[in-house]
N, C-alpha and C. Protein backbone atom coordinates (compact mmCIF):
# COMPACT_ATOMS: atom_id res chain seq x y z
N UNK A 1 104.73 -52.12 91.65
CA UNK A 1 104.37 -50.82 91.08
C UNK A 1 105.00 -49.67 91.87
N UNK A 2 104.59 -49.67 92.91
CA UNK A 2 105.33 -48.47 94.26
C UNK A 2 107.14 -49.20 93.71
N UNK A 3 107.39 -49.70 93.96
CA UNK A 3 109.17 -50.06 94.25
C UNK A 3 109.05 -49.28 92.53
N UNK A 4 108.60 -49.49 91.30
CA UNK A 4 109.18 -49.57 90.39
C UNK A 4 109.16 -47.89 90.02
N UNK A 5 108.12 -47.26 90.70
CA UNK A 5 108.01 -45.31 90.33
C UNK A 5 108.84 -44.77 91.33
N UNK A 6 108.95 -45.58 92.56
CA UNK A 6 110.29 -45.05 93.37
C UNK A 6 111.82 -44.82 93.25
N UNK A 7 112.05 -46.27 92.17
CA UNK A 7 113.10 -45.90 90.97
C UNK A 7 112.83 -45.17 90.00
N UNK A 8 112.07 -44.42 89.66
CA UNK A 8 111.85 -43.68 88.68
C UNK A 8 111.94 -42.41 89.33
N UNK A 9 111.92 -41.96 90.71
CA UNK A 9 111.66 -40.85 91.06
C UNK A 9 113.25 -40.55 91.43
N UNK A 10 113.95 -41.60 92.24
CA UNK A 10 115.15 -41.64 92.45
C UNK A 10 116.28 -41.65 91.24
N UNK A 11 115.75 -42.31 90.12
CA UNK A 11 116.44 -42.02 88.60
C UNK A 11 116.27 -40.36 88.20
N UNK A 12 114.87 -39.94 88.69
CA UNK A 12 115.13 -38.18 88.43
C UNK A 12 115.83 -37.27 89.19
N UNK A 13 115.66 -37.87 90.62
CA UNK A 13 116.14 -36.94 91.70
C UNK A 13 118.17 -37.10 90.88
N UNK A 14 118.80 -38.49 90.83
CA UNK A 14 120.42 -38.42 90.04
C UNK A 14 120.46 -37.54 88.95
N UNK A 15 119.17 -37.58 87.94
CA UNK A 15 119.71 -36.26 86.98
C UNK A 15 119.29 -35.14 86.82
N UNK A 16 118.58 -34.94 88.16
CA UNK A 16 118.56 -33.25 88.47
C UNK A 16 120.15 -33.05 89.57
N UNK A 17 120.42 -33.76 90.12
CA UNK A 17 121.70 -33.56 90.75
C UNK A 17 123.25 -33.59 89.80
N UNK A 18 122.53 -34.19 88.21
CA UNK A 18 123.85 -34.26 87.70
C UNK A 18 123.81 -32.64 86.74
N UNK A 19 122.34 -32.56 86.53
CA UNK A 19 122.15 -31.12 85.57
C UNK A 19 122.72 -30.24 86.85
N UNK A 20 122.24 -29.68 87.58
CA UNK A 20 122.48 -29.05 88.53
C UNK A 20 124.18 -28.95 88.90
N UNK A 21 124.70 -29.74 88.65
CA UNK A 21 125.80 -29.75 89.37
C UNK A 21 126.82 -29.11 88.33
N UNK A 22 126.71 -29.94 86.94
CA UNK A 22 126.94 -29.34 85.78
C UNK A 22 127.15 -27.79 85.31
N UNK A 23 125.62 -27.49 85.58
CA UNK A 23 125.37 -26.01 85.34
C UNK A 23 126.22 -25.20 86.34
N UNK A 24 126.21 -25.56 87.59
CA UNK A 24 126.58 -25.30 88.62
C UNK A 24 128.47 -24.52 88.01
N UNK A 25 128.67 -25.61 87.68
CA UNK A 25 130.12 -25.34 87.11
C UNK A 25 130.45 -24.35 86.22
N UNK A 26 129.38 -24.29 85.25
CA UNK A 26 130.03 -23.59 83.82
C UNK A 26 129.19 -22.25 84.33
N UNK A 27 128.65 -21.95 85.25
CA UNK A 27 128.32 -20.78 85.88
C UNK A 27 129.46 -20.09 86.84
N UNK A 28 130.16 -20.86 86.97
CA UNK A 28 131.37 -20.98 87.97
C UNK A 28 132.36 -20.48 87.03
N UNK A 29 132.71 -20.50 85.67
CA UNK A 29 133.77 -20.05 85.12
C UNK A 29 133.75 -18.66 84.70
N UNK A 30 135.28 -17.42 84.83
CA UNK A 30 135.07 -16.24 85.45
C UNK A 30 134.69 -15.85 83.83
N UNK A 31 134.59 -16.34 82.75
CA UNK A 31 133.84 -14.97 81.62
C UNK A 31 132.43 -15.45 82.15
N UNK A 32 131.33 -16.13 82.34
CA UNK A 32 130.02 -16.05 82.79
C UNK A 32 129.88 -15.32 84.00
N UNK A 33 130.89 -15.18 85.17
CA UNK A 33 130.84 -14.60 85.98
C UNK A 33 130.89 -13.15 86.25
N UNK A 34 132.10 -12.82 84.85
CA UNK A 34 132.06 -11.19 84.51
C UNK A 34 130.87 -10.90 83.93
N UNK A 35 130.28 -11.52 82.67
CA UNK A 35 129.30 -11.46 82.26
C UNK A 35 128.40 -10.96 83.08
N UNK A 36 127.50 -11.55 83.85
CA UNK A 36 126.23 -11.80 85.10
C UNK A 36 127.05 -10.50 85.95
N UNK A 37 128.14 -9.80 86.38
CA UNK A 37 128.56 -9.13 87.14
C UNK A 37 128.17 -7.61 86.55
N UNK A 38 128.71 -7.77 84.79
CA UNK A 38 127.97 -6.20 84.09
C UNK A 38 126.33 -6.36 84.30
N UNK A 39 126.17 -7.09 83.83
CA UNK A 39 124.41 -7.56 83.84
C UNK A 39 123.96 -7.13 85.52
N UNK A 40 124.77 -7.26 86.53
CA UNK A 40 124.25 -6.85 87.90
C UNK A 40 124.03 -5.16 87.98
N UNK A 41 125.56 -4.74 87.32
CA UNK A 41 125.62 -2.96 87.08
C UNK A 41 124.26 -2.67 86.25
N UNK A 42 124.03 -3.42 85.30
CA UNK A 42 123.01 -2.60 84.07
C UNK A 42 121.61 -2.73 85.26
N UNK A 43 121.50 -3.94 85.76
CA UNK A 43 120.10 -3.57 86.21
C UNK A 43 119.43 -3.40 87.53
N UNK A 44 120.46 -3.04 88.09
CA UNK A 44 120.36 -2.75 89.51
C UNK A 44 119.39 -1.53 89.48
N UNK A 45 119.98 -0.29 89.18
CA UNK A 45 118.67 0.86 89.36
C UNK A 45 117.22 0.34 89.11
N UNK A 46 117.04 -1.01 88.91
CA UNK A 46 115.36 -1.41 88.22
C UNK A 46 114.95 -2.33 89.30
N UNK A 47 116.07 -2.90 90.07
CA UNK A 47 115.50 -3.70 91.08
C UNK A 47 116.40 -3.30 92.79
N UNK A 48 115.58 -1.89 93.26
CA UNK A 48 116.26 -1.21 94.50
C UNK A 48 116.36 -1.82 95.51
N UNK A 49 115.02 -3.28 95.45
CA UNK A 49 115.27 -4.34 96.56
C UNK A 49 116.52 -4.55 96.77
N UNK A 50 117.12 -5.09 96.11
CA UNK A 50 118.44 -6.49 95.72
C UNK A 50 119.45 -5.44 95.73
N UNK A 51 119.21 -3.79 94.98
CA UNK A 51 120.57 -3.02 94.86
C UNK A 51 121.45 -2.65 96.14
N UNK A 52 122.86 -2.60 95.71
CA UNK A 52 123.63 -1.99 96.75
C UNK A 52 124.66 -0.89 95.91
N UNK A 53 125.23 -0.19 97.20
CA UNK A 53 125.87 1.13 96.67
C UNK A 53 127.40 0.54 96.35
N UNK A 54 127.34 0.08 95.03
CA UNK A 54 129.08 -0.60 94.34
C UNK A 54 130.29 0.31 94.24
N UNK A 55 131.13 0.41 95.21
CA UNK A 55 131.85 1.57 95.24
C UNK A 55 133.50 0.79 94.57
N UNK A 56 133.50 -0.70 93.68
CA UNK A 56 134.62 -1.06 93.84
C UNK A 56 134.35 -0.63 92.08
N UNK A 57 135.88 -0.49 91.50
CA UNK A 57 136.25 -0.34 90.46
C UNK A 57 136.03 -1.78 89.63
N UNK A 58 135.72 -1.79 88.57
CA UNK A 58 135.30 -2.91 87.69
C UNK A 58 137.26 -3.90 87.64
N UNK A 59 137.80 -2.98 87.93
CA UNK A 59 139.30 -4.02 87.78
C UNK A 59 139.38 -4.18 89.49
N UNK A 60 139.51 -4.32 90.40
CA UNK A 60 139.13 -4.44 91.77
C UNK A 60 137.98 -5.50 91.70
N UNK A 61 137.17 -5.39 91.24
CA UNK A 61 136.43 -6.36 91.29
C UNK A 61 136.40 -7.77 90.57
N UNK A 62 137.13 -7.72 89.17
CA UNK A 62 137.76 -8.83 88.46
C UNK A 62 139.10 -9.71 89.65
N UNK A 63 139.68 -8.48 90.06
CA UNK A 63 140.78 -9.15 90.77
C UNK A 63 140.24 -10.02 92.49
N UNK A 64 139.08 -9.77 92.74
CA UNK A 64 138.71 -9.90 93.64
C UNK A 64 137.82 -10.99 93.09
N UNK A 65 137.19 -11.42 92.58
CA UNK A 65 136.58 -12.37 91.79
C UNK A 65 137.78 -13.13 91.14
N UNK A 66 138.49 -12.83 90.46
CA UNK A 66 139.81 -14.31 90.33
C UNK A 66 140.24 -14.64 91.73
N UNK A 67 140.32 -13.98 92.82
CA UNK A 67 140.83 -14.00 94.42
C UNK A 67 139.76 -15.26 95.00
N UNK A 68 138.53 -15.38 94.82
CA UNK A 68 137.78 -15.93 95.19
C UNK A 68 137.65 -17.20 94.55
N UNK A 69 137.51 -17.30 93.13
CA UNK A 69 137.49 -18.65 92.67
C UNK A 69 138.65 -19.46 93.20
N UNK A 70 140.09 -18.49 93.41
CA UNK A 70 141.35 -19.37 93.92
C UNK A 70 140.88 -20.22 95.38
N UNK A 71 140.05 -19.53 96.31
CA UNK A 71 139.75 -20.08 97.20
C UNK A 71 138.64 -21.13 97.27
N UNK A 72 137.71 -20.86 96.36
CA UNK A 72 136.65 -21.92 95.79
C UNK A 72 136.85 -23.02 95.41
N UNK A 73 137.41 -23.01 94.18
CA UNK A 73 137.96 -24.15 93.66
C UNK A 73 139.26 -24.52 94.15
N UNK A 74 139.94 -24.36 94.79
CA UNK A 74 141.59 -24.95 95.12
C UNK A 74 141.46 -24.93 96.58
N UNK A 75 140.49 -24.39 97.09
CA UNK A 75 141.05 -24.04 98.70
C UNK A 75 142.20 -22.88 99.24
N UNK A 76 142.33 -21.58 98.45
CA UNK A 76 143.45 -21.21 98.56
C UNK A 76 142.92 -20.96 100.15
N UNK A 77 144.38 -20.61 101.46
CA UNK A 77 143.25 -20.17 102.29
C UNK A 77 143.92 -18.31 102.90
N UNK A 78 144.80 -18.31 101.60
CA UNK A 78 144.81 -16.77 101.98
C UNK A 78 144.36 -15.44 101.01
N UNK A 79 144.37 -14.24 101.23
CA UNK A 79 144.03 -13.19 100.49
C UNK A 79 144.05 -12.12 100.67
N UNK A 80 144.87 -11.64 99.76
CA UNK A 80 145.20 -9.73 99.91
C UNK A 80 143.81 -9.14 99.73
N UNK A 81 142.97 -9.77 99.20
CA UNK A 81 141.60 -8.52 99.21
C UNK A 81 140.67 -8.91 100.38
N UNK A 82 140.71 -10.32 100.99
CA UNK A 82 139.10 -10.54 101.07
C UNK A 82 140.02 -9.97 103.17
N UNK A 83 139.07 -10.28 104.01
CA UNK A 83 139.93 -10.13 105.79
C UNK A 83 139.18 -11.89 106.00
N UNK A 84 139.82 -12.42 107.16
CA UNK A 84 140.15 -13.70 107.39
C UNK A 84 138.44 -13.81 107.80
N UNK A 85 137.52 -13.16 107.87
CA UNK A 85 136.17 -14.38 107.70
C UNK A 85 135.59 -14.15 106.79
N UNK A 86 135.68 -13.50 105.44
CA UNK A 86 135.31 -13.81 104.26
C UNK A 86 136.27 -15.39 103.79
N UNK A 87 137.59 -14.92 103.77
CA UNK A 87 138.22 -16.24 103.43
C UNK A 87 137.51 -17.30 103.97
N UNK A 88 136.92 -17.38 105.22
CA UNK A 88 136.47 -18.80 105.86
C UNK A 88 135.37 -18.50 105.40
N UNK A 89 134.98 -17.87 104.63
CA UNK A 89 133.18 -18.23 104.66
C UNK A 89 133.65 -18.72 103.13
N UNK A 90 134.64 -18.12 102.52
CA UNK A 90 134.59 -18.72 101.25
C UNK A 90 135.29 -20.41 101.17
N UNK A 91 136.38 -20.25 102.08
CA UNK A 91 136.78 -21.78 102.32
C UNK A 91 135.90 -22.77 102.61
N UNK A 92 134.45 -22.09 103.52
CA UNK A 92 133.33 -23.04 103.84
C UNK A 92 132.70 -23.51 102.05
N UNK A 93 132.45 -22.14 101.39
CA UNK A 93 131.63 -22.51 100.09
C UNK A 93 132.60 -23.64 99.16
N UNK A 94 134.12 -23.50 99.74
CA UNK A 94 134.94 -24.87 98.45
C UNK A 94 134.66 -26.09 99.34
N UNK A 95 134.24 -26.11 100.48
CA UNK A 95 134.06 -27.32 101.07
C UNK A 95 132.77 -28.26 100.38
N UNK A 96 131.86 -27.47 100.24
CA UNK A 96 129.98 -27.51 99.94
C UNK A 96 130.53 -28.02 98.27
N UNK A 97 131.28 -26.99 97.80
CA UNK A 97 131.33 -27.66 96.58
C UNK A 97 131.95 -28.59 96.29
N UNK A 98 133.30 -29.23 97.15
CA UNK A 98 133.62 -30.96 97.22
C UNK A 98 132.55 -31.77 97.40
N UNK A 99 131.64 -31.28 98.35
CA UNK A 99 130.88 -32.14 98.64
C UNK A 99 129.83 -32.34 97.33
N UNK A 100 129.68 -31.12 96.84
CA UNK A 100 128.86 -31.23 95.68
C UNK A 100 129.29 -32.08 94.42
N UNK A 101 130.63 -32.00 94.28
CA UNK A 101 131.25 -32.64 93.24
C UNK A 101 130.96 -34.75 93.71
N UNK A 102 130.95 -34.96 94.91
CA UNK A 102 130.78 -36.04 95.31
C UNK A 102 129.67 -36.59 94.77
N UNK A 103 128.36 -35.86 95.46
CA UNK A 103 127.10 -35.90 95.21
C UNK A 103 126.44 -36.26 93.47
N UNK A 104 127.44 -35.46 93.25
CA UNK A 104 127.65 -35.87 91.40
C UNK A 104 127.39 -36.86 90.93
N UNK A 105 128.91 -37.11 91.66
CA UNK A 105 129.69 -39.00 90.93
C UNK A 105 128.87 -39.79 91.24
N UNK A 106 128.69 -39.59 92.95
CA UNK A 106 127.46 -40.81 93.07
C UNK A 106 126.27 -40.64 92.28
N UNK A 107 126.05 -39.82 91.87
CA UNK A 107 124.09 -39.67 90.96
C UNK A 107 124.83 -40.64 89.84
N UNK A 108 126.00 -40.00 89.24
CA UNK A 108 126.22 -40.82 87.94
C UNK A 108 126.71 -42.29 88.08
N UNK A 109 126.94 -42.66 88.79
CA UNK A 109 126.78 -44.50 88.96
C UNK A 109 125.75 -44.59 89.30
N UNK A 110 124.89 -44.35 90.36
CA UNK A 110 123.53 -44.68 90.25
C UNK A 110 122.76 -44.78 89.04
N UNK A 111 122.99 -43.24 88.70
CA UNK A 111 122.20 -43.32 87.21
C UNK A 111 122.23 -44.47 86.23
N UNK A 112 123.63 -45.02 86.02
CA UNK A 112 124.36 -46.22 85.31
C UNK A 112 123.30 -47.48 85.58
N UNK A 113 123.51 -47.73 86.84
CA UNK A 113 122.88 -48.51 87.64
C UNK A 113 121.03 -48.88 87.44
N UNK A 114 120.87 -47.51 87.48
CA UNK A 114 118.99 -47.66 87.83
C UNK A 114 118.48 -47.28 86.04
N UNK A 115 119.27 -47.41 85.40
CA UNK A 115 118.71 -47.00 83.85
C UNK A 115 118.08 -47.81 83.21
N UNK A 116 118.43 -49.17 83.32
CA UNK A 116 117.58 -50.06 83.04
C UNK A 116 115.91 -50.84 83.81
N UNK A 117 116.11 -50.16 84.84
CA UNK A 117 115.00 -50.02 85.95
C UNK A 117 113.89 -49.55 85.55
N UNK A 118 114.15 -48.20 84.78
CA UNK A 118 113.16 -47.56 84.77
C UNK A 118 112.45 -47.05 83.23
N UNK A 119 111.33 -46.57 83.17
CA UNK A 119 110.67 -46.65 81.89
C UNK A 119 110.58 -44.88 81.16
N UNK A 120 111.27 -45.21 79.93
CA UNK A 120 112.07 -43.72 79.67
C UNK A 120 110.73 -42.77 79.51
N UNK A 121 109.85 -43.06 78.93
CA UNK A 121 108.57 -41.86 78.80
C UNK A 121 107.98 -41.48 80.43
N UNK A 122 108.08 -42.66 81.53
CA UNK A 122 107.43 -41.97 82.03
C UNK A 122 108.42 -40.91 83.05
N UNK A 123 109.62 -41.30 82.98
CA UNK A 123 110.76 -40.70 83.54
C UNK A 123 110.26 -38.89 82.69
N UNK A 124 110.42 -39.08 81.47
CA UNK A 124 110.91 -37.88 80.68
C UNK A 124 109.18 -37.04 81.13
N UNK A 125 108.14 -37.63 81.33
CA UNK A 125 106.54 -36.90 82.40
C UNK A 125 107.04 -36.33 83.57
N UNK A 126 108.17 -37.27 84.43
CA UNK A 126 108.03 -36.33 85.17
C UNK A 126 109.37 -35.60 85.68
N UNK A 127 109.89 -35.34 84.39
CA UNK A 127 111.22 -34.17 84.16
C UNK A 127 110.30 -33.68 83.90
N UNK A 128 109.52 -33.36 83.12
CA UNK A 128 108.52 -31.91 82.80
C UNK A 128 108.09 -31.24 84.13
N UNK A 129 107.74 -32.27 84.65
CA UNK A 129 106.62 -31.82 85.97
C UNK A 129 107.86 -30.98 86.72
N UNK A 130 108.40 -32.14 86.93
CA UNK A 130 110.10 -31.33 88.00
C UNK A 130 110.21 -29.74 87.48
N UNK A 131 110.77 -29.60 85.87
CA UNK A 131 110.86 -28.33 85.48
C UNK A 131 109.90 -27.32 86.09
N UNK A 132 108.47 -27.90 85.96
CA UNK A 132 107.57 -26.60 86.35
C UNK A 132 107.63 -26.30 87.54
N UNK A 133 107.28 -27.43 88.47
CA UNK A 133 107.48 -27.28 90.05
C UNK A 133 109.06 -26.58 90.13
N UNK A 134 110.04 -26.69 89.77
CA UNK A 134 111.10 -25.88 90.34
C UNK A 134 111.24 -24.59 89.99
N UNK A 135 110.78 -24.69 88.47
CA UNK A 135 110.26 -22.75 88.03
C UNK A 135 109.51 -21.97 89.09
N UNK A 136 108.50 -22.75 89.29
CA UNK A 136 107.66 -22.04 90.30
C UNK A 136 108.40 -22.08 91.68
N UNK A 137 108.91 -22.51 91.77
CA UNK A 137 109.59 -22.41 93.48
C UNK A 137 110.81 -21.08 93.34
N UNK A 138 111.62 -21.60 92.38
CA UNK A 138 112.75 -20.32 91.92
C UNK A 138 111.87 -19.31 92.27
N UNK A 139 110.33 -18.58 91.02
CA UNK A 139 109.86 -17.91 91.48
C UNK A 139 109.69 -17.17 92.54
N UNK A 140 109.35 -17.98 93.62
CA UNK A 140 108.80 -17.71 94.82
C UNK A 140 109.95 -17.67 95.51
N UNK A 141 111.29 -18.12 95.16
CA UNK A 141 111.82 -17.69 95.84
C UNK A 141 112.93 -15.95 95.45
N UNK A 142 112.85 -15.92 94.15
CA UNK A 142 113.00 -14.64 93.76
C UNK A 142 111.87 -13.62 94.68
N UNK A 143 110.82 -13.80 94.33
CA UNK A 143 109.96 -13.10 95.15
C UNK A 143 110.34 -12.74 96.61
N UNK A 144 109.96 -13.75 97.38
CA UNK A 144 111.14 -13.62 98.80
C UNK A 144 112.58 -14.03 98.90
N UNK A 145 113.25 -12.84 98.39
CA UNK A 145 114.71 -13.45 98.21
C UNK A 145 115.75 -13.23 99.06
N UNK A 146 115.29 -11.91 100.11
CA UNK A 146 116.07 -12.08 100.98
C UNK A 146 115.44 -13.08 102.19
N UNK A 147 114.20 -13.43 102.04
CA UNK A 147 114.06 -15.07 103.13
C UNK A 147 114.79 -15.90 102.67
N UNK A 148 114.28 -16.23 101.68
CA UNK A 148 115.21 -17.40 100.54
C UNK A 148 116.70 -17.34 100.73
N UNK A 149 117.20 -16.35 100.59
CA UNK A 149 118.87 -16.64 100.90
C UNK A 149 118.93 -16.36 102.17
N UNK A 150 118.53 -16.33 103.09
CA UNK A 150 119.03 -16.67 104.28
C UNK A 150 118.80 -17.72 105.04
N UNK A 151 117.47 -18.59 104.53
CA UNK A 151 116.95 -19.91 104.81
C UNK A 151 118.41 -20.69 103.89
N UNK A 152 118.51 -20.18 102.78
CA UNK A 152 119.69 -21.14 101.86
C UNK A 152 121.14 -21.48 103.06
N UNK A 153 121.91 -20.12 103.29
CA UNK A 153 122.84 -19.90 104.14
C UNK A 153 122.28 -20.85 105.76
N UNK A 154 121.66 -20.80 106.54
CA UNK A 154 121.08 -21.35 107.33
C UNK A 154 121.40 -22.54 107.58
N UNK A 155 120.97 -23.08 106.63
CA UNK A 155 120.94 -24.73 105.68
C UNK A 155 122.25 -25.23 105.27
N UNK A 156 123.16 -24.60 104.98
CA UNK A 156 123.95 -24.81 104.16
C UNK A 156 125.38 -24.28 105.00
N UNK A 157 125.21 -23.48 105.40
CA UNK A 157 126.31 -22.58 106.62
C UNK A 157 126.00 -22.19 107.71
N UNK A 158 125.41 -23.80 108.71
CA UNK A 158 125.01 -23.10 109.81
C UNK A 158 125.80 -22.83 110.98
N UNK A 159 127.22 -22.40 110.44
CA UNK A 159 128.15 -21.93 111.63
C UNK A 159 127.75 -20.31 111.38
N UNK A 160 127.11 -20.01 110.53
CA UNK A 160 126.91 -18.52 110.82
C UNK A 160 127.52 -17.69 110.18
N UNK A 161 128.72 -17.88 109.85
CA UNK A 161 129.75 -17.08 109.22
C UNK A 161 129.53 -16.69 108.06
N UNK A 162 128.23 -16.04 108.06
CA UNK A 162 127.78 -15.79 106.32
C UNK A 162 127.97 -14.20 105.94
N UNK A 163 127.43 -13.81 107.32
CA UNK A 163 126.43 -12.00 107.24
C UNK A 163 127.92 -10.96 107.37
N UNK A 164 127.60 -10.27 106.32
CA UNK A 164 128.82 -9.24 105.61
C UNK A 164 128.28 -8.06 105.71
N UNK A 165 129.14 -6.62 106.08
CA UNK A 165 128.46 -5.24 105.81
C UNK A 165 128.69 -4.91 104.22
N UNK A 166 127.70 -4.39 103.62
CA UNK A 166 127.79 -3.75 102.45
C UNK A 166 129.00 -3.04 101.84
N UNK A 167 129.51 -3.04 102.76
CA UNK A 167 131.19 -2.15 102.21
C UNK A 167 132.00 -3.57 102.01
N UNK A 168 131.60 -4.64 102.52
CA UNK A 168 132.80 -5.52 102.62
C UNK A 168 132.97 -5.94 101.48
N UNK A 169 134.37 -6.90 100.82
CA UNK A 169 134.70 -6.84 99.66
C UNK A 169 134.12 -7.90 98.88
N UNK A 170 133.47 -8.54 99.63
CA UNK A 170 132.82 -9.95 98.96
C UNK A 170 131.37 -9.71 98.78
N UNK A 171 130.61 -8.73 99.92
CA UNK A 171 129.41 -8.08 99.02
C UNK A 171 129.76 -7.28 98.02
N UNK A 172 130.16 -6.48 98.46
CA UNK A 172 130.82 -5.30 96.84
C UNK A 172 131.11 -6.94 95.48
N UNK A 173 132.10 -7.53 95.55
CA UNK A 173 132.16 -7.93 94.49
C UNK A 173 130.79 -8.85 93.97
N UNK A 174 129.89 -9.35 94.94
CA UNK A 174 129.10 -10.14 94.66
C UNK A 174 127.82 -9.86 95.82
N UNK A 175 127.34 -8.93 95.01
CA UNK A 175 125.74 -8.38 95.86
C UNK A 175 125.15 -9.25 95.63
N UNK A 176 123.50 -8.91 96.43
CA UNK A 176 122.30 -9.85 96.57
C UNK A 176 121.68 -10.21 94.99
N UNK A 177 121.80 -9.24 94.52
CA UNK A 177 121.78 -9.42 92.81
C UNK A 177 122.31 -9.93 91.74
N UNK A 178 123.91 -10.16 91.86
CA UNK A 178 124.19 -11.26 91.65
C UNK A 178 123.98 -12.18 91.85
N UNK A 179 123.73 -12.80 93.09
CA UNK A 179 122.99 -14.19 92.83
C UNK A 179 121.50 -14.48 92.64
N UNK A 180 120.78 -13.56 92.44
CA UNK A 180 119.51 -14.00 92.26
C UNK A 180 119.35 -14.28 90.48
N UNK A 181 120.51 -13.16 89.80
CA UNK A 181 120.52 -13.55 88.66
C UNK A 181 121.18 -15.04 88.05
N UNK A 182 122.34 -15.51 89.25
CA UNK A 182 122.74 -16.88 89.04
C UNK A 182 121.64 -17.94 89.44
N UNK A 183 121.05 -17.96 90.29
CA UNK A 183 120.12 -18.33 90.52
C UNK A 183 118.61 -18.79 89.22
N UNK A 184 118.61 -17.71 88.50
CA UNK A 184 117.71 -17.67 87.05
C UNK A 184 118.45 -18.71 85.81
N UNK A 185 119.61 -18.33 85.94
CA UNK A 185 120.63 -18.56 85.33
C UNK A 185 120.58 -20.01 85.17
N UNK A 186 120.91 -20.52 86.61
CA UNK A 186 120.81 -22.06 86.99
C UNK A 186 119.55 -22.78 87.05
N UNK A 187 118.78 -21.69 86.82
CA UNK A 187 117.09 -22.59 86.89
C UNK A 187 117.31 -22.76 85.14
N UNK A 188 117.47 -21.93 84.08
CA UNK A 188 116.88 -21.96 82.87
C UNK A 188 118.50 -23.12 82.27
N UNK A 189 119.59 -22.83 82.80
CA UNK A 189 120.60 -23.98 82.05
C UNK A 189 120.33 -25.28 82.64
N UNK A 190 119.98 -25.85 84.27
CA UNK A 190 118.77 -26.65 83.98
C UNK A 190 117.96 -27.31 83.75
N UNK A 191 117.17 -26.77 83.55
CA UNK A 191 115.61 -26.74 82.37
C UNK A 191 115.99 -26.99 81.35
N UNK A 192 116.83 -26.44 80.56
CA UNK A 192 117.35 -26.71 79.48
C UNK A 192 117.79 -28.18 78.96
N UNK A 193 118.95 -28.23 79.91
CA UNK A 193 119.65 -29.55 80.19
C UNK A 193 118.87 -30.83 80.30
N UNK A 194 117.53 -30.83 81.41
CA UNK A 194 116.30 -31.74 81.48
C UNK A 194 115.56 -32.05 80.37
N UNK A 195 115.35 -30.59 79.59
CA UNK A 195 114.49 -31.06 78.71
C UNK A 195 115.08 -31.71 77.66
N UNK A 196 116.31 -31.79 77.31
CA UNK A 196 116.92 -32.29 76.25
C UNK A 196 117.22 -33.65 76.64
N UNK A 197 117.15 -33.79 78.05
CA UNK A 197 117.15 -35.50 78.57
C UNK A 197 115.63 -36.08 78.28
N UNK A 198 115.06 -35.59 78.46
CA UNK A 198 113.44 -35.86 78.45
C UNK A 198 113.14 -35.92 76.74
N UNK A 199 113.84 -35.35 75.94
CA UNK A 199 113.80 -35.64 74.79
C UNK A 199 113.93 -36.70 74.31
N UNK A 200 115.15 -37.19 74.68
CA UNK A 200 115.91 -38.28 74.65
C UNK A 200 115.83 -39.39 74.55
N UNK A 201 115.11 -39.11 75.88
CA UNK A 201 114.45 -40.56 76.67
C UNK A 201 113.21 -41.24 76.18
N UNK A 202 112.14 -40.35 75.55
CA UNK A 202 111.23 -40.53 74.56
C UNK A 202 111.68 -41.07 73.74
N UNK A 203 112.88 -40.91 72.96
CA UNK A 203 113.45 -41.61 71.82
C UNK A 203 114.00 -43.39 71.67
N UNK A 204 113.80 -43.38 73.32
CA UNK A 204 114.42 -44.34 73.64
C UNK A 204 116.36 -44.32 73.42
N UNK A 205 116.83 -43.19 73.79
CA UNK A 205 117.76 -43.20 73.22
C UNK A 205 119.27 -42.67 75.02
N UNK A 206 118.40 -42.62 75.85
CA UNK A 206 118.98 -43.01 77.14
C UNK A 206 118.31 -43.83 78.02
């Protein structure tokens, strides 16, 4: 009984790592990124926590945002906009995301693997549960969001090389508000994504 819900928990933990990773991506491509970037302009005056004073031109900031994905996704490791420890902090974030892309593949052979293991209704109980418990944590961590992203960075970049002045070109292009809205973003695509597995799986049909 224990061995057989432990595969069931480990069958959820692979496809929250494969939703996640997923979403992860198509949040990553630059029209969602321009998108979420006007969406930062429109609602910043409503949330003065998270706001900063955006002094870069909306084309400065596209070009500086294509500058960055080059280094994200490809590793570029140079740049006319960003100065050499943004580049390394961004060369650190294409590293996290190899590693993330890894983390992937392995969920999806596992997944392959442990599918027959496990029993699809009660899997798709506790994708629900997962959804709520991570809503509520997002929450809380919107709530404390500048703890939250600096516990994230911490965790994740603990050479340090994270903390930027407000003028610099990688806060300007991508304030604290931008990511809290990627952050929403990636909780509800998701949620989304889960629940349509959890559908599924009821059907007997993964």
């Amino acid at each position: 009984m224990y061995r057989q819900r432990l595969l069931e928990f480990f069958f959820l933990a692979c496809r929250v790592t494969i939703a996640m990773g997923l979403v992860s991506v198509v949040l990553m491509a630059p029209p969602l990124i321009a998108a979420n970037q006007r969406l930062t302009r429109l609602v910043s005056p409503l949330l003065p926590a998270l706001d900063i004073s955006q002094e870069i031109t909306p084309a400065t900031e596209h070009a500086a945002t294509m500058d960055a994905l080059q280094v994200v996704w490809f590793g570029k490791s140079d740049s006319s906009l960003y100065s050499s420890a943004e580049v390394a902090h961004l060369l650190d974030v294409h590293h996290l995301f190899i590693w993330g892309s890894f983390s992937v593949g392995c969920a999806v052979a596992l997944l392959i693997l442990l599918e027959k293991h496990v029993i699809d209704e009660r899997v798709a109980r506790d994708t629900r549960r997962f959804i709520v418990f991570s809503s509520t944590l997002i929450m809380l961590c919107l709530l404390f969001f500048s703890f939250s992203f600096e516990l994230f960075h911490q965790v994740f970049f603990p050479q340090g090389n994270y903390s930027f002045p407000e003028k610099s070109m990688i806060i300007q292009t991508f304030p604290p508000l931008f990511w809290a809205l990627q952050v929403c973003w990636l909780q509800l695509g998701m949620s989304i994504v889960l629940l349509l597995q959890a559908r599924y799986a009821e059907r007997g049909t993964i």
